[in-house]
Structure formats: C-alpha cells, structure tokens
N, C-alpha and C. Protein backbone atom coordinates (compact mmCIF):
# COMPACT_ATOMS: atom_id res chain seq x y z
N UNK A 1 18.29 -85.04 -41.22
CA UNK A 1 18.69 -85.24 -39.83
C UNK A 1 19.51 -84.02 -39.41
N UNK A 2 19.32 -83.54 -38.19
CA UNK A 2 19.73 -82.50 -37.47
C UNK A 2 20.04 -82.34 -36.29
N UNK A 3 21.01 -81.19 -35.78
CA UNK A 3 20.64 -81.45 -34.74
C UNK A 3 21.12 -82.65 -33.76
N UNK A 4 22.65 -82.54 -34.19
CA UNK A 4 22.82 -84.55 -34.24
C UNK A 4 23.40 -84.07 -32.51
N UNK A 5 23.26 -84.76 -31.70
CA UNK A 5 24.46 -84.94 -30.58
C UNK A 5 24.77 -86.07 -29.99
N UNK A 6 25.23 -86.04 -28.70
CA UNK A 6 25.60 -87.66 -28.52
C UNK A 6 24.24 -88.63 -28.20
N UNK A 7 23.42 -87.99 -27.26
CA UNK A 7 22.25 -88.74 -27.58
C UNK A 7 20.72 -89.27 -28.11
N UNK A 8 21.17 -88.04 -29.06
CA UNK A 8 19.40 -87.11 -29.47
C UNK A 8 19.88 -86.77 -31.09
N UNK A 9 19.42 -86.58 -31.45
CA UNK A 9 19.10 -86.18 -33.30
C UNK A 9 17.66 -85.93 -33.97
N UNK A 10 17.42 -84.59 -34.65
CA UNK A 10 16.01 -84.64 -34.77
C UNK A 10 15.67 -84.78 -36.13
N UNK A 11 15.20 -85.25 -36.74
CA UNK A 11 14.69 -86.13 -38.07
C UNK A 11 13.28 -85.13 -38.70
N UNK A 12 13.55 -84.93 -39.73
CA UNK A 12 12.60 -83.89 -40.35
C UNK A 12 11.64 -84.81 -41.44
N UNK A 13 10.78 -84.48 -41.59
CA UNK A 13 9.86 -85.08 -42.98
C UNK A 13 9.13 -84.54 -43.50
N UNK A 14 8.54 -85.11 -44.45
CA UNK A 14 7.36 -84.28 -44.99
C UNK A 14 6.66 -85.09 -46.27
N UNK A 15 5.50 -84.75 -46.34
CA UNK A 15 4.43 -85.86 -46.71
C UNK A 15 3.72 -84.73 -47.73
N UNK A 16 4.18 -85.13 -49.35
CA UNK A 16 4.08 -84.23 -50.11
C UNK A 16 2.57 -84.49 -50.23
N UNK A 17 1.40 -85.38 -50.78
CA UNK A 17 0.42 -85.86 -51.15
C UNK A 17 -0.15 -87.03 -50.73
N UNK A 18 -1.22 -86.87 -50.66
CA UNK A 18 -2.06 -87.94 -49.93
C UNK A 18 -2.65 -89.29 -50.62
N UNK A 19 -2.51 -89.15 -51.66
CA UNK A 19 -2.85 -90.72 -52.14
C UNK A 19 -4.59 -89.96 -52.45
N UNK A 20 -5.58 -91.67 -52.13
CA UNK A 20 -7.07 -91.06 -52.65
C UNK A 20 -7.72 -91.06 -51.50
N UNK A 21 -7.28 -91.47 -50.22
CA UNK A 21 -7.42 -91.23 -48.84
C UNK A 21 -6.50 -90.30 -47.87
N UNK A 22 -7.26 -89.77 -46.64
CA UNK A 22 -6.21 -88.74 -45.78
C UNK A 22 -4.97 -89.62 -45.30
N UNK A 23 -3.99 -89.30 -44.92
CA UNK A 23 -2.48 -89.80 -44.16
C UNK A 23 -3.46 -89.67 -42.69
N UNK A 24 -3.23 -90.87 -41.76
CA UNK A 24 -3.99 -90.99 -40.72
C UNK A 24 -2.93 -90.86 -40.07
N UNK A 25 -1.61 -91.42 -39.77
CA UNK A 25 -0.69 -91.30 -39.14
C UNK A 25 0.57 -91.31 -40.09
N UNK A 26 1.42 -90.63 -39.64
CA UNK A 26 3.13 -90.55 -40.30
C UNK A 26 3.51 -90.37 -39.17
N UNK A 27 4.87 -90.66 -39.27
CA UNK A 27 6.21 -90.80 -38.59
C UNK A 27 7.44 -90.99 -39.02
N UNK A 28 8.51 -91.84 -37.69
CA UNK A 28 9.65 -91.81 -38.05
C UNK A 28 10.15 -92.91 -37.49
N UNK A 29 10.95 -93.72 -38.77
CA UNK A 29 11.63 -95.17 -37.56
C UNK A 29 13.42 -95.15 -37.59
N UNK A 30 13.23 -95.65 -36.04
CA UNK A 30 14.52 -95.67 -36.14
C UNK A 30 15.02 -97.18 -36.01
N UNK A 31 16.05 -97.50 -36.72
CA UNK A 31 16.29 -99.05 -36.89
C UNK A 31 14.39 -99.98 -36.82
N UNK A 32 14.14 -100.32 -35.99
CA UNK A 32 13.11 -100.71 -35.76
C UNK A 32 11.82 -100.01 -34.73
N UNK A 33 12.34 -98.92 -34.40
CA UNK A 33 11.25 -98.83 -33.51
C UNK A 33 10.83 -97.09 -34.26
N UNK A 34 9.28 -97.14 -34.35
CA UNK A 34 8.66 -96.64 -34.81
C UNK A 34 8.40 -94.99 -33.88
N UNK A 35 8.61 -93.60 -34.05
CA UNK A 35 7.96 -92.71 -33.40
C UNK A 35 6.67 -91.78 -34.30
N UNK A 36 5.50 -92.67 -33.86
CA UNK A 36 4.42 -92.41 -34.28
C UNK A 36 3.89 -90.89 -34.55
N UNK A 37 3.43 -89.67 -35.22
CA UNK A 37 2.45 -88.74 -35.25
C UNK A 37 1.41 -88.72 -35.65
N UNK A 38 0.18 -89.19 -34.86
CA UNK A 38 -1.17 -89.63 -35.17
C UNK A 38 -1.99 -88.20 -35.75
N UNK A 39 -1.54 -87.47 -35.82
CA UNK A 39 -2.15 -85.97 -36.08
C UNK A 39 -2.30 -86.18 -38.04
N UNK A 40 -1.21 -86.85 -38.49
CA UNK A 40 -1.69 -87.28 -39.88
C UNK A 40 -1.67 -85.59 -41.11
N UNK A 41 -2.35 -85.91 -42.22
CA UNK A 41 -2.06 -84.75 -43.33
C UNK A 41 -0.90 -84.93 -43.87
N UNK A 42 -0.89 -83.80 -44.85
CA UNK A 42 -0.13 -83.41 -45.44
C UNK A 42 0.84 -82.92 -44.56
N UNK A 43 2.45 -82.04 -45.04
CA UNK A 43 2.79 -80.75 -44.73
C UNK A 43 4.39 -81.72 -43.81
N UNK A 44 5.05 -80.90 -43.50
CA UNK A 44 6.35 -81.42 -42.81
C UNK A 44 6.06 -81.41 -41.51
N UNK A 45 6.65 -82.18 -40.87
CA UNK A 45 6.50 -82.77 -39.31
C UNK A 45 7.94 -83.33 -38.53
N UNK A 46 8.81 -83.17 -37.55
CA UNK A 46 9.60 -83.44 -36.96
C UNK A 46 9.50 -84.36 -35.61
N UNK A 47 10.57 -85.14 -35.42
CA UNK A 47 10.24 -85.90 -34.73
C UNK A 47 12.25 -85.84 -34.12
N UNK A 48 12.08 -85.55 -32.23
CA UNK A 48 13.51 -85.95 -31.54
C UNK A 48 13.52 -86.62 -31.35
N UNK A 49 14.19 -87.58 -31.60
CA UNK A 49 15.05 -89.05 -30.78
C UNK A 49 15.61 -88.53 -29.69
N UNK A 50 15.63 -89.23 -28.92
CA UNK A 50 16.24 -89.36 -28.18
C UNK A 50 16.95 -90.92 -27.50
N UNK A 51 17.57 -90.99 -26.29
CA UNK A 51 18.57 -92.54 -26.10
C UNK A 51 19.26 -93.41 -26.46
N UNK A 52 19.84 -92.48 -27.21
CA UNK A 52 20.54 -92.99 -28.73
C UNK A 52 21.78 -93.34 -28.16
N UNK A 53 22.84 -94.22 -28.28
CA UNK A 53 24.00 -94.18 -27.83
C UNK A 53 24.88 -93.56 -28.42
N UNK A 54 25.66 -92.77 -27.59
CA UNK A 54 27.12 -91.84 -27.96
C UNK A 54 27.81 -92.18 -29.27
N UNK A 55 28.50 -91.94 -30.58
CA UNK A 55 29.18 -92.76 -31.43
C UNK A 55 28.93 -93.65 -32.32
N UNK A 56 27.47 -93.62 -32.32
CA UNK A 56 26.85 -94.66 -32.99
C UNK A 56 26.23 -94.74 -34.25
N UNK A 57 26.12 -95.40 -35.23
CA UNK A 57 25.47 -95.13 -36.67
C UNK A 57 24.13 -95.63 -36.40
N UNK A 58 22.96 -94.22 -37.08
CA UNK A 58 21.58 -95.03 -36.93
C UNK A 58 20.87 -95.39 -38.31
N UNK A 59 20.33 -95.93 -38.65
CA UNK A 59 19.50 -95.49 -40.00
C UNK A 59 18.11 -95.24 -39.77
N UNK A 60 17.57 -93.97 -40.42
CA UNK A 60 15.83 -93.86 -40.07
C UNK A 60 15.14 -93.77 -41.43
N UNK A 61 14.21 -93.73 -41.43
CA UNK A 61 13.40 -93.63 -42.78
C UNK A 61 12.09 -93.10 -41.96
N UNK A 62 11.20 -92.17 -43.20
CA UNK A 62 10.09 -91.73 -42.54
C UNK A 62 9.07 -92.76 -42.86
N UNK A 63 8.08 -92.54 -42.85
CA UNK A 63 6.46 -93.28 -43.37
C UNK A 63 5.26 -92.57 -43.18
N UNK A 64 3.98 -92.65 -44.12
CA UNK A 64 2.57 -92.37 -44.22
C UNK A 64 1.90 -93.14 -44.15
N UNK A 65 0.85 -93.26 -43.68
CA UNK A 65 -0.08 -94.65 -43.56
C UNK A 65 -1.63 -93.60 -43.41
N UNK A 66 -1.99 -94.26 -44.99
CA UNK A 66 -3.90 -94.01 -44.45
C UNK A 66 -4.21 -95.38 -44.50
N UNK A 67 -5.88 -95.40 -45.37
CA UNK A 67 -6.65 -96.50 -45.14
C UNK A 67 -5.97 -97.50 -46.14
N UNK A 68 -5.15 -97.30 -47.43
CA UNK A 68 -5.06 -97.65 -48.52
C UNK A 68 -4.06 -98.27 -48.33
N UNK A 69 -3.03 -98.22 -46.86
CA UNK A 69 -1.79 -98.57 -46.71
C UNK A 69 -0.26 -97.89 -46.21
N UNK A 70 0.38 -98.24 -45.94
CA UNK A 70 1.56 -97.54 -45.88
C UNK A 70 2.76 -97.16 -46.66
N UNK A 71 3.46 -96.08 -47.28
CA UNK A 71 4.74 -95.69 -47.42
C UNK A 71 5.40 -95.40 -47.02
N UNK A 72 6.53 -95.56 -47.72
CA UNK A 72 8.12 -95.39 -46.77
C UNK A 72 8.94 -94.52 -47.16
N UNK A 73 9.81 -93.60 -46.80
CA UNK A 73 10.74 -93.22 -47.66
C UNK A 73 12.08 -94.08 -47.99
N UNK A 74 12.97 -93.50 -48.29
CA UNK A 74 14.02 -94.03 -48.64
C UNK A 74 15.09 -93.88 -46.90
N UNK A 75 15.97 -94.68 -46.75
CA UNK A 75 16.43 -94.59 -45.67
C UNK A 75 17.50 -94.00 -45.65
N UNK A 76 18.19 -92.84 -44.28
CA UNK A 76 19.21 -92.13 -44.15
C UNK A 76 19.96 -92.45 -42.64
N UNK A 77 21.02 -92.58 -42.87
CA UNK A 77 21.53 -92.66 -42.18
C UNK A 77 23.01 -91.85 -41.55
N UNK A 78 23.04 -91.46 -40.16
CA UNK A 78 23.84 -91.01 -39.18
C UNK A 78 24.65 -91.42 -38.04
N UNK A 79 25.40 -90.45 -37.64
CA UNK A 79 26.61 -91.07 -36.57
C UNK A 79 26.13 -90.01 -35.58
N UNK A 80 25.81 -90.40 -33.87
CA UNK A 80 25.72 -89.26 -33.01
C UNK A 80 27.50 -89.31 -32.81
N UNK A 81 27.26 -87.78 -32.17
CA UNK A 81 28.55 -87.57 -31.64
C UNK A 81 29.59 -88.66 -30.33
N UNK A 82 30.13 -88.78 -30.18
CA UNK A 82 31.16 -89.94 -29.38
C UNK A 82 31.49 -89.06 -28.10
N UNK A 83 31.33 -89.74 -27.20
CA UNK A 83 31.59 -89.70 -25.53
C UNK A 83 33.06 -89.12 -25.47
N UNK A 84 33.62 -89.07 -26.10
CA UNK A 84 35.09 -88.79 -26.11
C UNK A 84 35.65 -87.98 -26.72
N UNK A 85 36.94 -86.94 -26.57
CA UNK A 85 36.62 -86.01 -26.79
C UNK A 85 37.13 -85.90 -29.19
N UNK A 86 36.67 -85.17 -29.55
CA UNK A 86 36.71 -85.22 -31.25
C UNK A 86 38.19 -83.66 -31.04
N UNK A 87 39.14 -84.28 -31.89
CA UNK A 87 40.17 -83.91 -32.40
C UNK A 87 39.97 -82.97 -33.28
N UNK A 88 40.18 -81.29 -33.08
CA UNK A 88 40.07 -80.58 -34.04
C UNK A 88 40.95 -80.61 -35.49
N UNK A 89 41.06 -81.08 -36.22
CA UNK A 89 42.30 -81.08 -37.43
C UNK A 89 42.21 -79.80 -38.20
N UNK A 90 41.33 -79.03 -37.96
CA UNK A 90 41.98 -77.60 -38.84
C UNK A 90 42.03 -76.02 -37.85
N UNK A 91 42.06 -76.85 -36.91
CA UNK A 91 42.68 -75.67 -35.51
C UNK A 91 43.81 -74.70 -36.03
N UNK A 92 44.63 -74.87 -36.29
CA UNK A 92 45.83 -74.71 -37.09
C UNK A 92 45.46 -73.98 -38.51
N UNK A 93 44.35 -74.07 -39.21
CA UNK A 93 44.41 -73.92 -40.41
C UNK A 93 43.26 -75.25 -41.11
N UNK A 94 43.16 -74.20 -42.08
CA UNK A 94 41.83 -75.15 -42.67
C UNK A 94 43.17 -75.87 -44.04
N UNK A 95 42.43 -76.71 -44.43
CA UNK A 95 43.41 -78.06 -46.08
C UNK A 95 42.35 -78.63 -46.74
N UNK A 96 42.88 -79.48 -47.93
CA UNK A 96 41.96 -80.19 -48.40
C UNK A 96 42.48 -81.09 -48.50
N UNK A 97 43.55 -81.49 -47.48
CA UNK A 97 44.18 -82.87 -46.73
C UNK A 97 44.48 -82.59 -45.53
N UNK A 98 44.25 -83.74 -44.61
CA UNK A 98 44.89 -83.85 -43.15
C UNK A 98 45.30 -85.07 -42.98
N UNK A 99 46.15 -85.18 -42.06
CA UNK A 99 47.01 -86.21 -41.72
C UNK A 99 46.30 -86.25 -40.50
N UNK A 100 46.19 -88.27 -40.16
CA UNK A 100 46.09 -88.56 -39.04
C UNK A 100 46.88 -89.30 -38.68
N UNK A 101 47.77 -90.06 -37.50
CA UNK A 101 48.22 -90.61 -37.01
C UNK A 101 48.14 -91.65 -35.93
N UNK A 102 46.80 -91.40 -35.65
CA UNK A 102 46.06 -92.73 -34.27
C UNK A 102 44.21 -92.64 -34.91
N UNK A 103 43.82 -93.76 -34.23
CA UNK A 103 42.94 -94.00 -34.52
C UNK A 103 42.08 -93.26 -33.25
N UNK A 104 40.68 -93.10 -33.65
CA UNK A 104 39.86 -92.03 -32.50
C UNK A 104 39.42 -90.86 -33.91
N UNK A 105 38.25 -89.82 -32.90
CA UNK A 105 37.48 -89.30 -33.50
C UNK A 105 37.88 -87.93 -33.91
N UNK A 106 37.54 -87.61 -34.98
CA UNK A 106 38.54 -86.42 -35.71
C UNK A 106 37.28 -85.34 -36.53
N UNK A 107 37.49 -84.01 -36.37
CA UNK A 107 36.40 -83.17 -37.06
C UNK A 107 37.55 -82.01 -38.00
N UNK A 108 37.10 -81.46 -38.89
CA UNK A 108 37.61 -80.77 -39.61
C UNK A 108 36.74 -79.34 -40.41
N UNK A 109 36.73 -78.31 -40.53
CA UNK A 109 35.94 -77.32 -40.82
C UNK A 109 35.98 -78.06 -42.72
N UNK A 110 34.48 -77.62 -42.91
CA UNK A 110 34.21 -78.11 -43.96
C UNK A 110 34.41 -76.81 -45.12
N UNK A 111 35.54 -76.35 -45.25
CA UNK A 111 36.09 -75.32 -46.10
C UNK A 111 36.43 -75.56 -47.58
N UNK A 112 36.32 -74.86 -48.20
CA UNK A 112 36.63 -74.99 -50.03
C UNK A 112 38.40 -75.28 -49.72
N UNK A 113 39.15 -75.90 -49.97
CA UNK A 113 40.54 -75.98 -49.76
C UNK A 113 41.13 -75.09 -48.40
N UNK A 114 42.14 -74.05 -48.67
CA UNK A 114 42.78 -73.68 -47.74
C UNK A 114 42.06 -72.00 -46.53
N UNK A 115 40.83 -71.93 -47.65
CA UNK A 115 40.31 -70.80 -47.17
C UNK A 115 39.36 -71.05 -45.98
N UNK A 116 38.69 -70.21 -45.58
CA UNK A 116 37.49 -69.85 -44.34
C UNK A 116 36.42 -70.10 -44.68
N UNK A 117 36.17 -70.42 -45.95
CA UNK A 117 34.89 -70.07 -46.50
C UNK A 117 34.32 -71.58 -46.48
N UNK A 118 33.24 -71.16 -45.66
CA UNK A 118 32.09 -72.69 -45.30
C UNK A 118 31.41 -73.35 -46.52
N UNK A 119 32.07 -74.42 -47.16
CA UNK A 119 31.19 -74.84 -48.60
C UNK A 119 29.73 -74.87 -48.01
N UNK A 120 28.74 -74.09 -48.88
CA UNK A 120 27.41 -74.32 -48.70
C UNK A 120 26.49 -75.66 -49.47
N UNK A 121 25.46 -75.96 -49.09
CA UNK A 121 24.43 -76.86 -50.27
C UNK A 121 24.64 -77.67 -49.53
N UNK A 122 25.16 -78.37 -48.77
CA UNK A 122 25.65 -79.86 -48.32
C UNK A 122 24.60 -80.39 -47.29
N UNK A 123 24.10 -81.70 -48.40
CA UNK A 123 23.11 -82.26 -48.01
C UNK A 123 23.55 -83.85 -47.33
N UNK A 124 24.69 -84.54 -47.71
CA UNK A 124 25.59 -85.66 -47.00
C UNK A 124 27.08 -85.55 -47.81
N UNK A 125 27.58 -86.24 -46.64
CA UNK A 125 29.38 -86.43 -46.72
C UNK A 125 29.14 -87.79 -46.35
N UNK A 126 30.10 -88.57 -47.05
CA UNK A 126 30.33 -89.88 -46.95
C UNK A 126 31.76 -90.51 -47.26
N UNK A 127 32.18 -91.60 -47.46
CA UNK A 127 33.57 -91.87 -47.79
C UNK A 127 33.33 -92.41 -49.40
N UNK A 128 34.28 -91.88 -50.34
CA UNK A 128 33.95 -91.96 -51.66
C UNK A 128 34.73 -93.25 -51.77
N UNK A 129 35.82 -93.36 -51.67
CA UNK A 129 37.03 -94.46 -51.76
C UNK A 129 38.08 -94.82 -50.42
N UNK A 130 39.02 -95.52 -50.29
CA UNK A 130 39.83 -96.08 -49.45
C UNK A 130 40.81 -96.70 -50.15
N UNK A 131 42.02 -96.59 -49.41
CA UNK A 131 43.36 -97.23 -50.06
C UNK A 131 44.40 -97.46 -48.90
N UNK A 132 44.25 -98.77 -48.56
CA UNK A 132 45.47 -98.87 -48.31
C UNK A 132 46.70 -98.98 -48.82
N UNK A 133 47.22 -98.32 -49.99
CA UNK A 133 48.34 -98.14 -50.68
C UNK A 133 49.15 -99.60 -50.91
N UNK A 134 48.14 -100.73 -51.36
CA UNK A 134 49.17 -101.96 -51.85
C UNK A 134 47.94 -102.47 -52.70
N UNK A 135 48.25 -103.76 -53.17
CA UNK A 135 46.86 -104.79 -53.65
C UNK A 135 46.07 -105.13 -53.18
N UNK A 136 45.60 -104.91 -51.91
CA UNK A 136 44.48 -105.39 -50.74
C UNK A 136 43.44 -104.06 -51.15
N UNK A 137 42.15 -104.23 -51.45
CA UNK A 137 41.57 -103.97 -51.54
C UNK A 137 40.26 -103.51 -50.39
N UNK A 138 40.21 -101.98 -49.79
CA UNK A 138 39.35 -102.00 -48.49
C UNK A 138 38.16 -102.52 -48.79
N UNK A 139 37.32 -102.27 -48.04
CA UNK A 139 35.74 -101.78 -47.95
C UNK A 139 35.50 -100.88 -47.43
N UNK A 140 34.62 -99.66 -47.96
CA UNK A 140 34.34 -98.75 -46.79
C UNK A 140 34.19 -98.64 -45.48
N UNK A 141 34.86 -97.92 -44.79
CA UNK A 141 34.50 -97.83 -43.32
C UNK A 141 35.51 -98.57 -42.80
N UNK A 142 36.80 -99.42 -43.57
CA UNK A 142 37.92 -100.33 -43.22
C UNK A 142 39.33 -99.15 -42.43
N UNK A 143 38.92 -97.82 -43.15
CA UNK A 143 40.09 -96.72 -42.61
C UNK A 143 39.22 -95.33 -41.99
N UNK A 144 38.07 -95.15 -42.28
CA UNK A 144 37.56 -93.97 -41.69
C UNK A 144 36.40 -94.64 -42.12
N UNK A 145 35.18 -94.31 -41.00
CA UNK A 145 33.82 -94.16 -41.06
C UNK A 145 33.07 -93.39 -40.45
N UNK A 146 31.64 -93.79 -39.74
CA UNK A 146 30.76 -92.64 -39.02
C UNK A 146 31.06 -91.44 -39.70
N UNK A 147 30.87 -91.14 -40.72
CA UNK A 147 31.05 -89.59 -41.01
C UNK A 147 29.88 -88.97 -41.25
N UNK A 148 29.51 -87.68 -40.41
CA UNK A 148 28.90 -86.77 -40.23
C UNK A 148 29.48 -85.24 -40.61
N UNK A 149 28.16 -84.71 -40.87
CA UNK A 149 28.58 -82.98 -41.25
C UNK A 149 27.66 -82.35 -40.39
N UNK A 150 27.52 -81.17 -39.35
CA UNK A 150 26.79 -80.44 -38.64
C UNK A 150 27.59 -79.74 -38.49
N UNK A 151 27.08 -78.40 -38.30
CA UNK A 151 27.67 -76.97 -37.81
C UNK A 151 28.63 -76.62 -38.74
N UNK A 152 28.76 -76.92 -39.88
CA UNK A 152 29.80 -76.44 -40.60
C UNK A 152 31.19 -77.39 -40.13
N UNK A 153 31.56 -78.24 -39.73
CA UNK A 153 32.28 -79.43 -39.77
C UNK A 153 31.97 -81.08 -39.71
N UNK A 154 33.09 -81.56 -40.18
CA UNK A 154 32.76 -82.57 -40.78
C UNK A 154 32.99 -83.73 -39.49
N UNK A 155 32.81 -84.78 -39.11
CA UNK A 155 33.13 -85.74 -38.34
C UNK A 155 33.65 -86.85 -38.75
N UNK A 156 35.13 -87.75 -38.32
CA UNK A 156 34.69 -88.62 -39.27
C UNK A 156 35.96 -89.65 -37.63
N UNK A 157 35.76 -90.95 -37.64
CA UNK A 157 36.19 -92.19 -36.97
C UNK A 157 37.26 -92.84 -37.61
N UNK A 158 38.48 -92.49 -37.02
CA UNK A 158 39.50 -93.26 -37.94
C UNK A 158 39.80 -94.69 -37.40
N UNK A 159 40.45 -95.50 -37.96
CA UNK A 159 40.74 -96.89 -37.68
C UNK A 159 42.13 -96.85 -37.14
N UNK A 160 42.73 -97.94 -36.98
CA UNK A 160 44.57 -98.39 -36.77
C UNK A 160 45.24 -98.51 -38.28
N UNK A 161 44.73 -98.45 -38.95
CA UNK A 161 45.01 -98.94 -40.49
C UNK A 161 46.04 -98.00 -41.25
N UNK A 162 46.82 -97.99 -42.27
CA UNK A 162 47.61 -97.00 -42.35
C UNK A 162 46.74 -97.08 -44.29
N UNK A 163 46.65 -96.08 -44.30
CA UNK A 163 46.34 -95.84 -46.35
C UNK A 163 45.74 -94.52 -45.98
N UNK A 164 45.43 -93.85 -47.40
CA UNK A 164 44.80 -93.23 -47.75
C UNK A 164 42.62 -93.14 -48.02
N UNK A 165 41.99 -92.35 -47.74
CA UNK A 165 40.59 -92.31 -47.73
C UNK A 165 40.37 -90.62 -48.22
N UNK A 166 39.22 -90.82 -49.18
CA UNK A 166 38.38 -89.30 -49.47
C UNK A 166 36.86 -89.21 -49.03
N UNK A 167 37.14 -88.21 -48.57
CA UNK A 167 35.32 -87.91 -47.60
C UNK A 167 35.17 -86.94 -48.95
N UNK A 168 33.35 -87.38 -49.23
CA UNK A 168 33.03 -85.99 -50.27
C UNK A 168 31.74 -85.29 -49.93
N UNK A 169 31.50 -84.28 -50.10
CA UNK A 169 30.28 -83.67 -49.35
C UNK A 169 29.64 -83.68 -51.10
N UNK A 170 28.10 -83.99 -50.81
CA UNK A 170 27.12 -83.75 -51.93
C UNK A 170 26.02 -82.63 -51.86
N UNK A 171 25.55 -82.26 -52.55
CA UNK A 171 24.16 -81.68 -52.37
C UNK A 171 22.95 -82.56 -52.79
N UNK A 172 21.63 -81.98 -52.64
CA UNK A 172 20.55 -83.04 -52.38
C UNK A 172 20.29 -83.67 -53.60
N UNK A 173 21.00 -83.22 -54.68
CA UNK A 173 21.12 -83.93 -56.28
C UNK A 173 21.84 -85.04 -56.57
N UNK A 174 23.47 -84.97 -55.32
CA UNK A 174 24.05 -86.31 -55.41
C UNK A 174 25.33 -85.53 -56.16
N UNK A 175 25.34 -84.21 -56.24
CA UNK A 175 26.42 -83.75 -57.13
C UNK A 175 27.46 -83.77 -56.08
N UNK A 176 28.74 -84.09 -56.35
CA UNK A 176 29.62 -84.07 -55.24
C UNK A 176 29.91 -82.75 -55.03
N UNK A 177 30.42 -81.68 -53.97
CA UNK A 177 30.51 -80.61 -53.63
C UNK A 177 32.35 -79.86 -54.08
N UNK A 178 32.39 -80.74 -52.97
CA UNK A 178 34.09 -80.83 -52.73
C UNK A 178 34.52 -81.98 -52.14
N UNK A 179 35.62 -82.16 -52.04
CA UNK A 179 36.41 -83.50 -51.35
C UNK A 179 37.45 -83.51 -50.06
N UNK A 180 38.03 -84.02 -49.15
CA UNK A 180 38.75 -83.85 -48.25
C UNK A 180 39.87 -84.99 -48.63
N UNK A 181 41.46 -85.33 -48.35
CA UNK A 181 42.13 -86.55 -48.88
C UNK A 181 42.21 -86.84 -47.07
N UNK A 182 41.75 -87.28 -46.45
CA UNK A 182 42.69 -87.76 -45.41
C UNK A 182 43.59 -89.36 -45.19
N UNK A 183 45.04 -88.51 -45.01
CA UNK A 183 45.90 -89.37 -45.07
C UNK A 183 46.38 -90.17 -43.71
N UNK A 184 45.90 -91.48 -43.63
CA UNK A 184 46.38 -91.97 -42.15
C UNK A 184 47.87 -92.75 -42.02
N UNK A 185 48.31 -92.46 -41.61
CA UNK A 185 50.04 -92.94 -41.39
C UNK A 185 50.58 -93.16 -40.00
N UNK A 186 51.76 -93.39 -39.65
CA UNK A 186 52.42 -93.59 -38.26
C UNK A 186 53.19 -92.28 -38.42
N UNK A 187 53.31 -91.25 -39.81
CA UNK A 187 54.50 -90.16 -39.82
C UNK A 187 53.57 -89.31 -38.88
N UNK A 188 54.39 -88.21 -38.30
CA UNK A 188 53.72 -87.38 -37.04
C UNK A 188 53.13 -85.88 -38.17
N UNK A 189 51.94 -85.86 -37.95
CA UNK A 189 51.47 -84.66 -38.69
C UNK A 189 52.48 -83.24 -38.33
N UNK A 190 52.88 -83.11 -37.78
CA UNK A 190 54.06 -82.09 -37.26
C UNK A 190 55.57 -82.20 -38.30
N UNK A 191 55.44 -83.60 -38.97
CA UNK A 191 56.63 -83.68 -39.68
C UNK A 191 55.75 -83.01 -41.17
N UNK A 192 57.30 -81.69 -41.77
CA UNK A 192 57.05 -81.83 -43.28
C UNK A 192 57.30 -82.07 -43.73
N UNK A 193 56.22 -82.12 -45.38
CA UNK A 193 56.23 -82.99 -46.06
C UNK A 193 56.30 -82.31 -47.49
N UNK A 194 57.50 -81.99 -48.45
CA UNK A 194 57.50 -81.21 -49.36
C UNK A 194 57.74 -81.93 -50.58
C-alpha cells in the first residue's frame, strides 16, 4: 500500500503463476467491496481507491480467479491520513523517544535514533507492546494506534491514556528494523527530564 492520503491509497499486487489455467480476472478488495481487473495474467497490477474516509483503518487483500477458482492473498492493513491537522514530534530534532501529552494525531521522522538518517527496508510499523505502567494489562491500540509509515515518517493516533507504547518498523521478512518508545503522560514535553 502506497501512496496513502486522506482519501485514496493505491494497493499494488502481483500474480506470480497461474495455476493449470490463465488468471481471468485479479484484483483488489477492500473490506468487502471488490475492485475488479478483468485484463487477467500474470505480472503486477495496481489498483487506486479511492472514498475512503479521512483517519481510518482499512484492510485489503488481493485475489486471482481463473476457471479452477479463486485465490487470495494474505490481508494488509492501513490508516489514511486524518482531516486534522498531524503534530510534527521531531520538528525540533529527531529521538528514539517522544513524549506526548494529549491525545490526537502525531508523525515523527522515521530516523535510526538521534540522527537524519532515514532507516531504509521498511516494509510495516506497528505497535509491538503497551503499558500502562501498573497491573492492568492493555490491548493494542488501548494507547496509540492507526500507525502508518509513508514518506519517510511514521504516523501514529494517540489515546487519553497515560503509559508507555513501542512502534517497530520491520522489513518484508518480519525482522524488526528499529523501534520508537513513545511516552504518553500529563508532564509537558518542554519539561526536562534527566
């Protein structure tokens, strides 16, 4: 997925082999509704969404269909960008922690720790863990979710909740890349902290 914005995202595929019949049609679904390419074969094929709502998580999966039947891939899923405006957190300086303090939408340059340098390979970022710092136990997505990576930053939706969460970027192997700690609190990111 690419290409993400608030109401459009374009979805890539590709249809390694044909089975013992031609691929008559492939495509792309989103939640439920299907965007058909009757042109069929082998070879990679793209497909834009579009009317997607602002902020929103989608899941798509591709598919092949000849005479013999249909396949699916495995399903992926994304956040378009939010109607409102996204909080730069490494304006100031790139970390491999940020502090948030309100809930709303927050982006961060996806840098090796404190340097400039754009980690490459990154195929998804997701939330690895969550803590609200007592015995209550989260679930993902309870302190930060929607997280997205495009353009070399990361996106991610914070909650009201006060704990700790790690976003980790992977490559297409599943190897984790690097990690981000973001820390959500009521202390004012302006206060230090030594």
């Amino acid at each position: 997925v690419s290409n993400i914005g608030k109401t459009s995202a374009t979805v890539t595929a590709e249809v390694i082999r044909e089975g013992y019949t031609d691929v008559v049609e492939r495509g792309i679904i989103v939640g439920d509704q299907a965007i058909a390419d009757t042109i069929g074969g082998k070879g990679e094929y793209k497909a834009i969404i579009e009317g997607l709502a602002p902020g929103s998580r989608y899941e798509v999966k591709a598919y092949a269909k000849n005479n013999e039947g249909t396949v699916y891939s495995s399903s992926v899923t994304f956040c378009t960008l939010p109607d409102e405006e996204v909080e730069d957190l490494s304006v100031y300086g790139t970390a491999n922690s940020y502090i948030v303090s309100r809930s709303g939408w927050f982006k961060f340059k996806a840098t090796i720790g404190r340097s400039q340098e754009l980690l490459g390979g990154i195929d998804t970022v997701e939330v690895l863990w969550e803590s609200f710092g007592n015995n209550i136990k989260p679930e993902k997505g309870d302190l930060v979710k929607n997280v997205t990576y495009e353009d070399g930053y990361i996106t991610v939706m914070s909650s009201l909740e006060e704990g700790n969460a790690v976003i980790g970027a992977t490559n297409s192997d599943g190897t984790i890349l690097w990690s981000w700690h973001i820390w959500l609190t009521d202390q004012p990111a302006e206060q230090l902290y030594t």
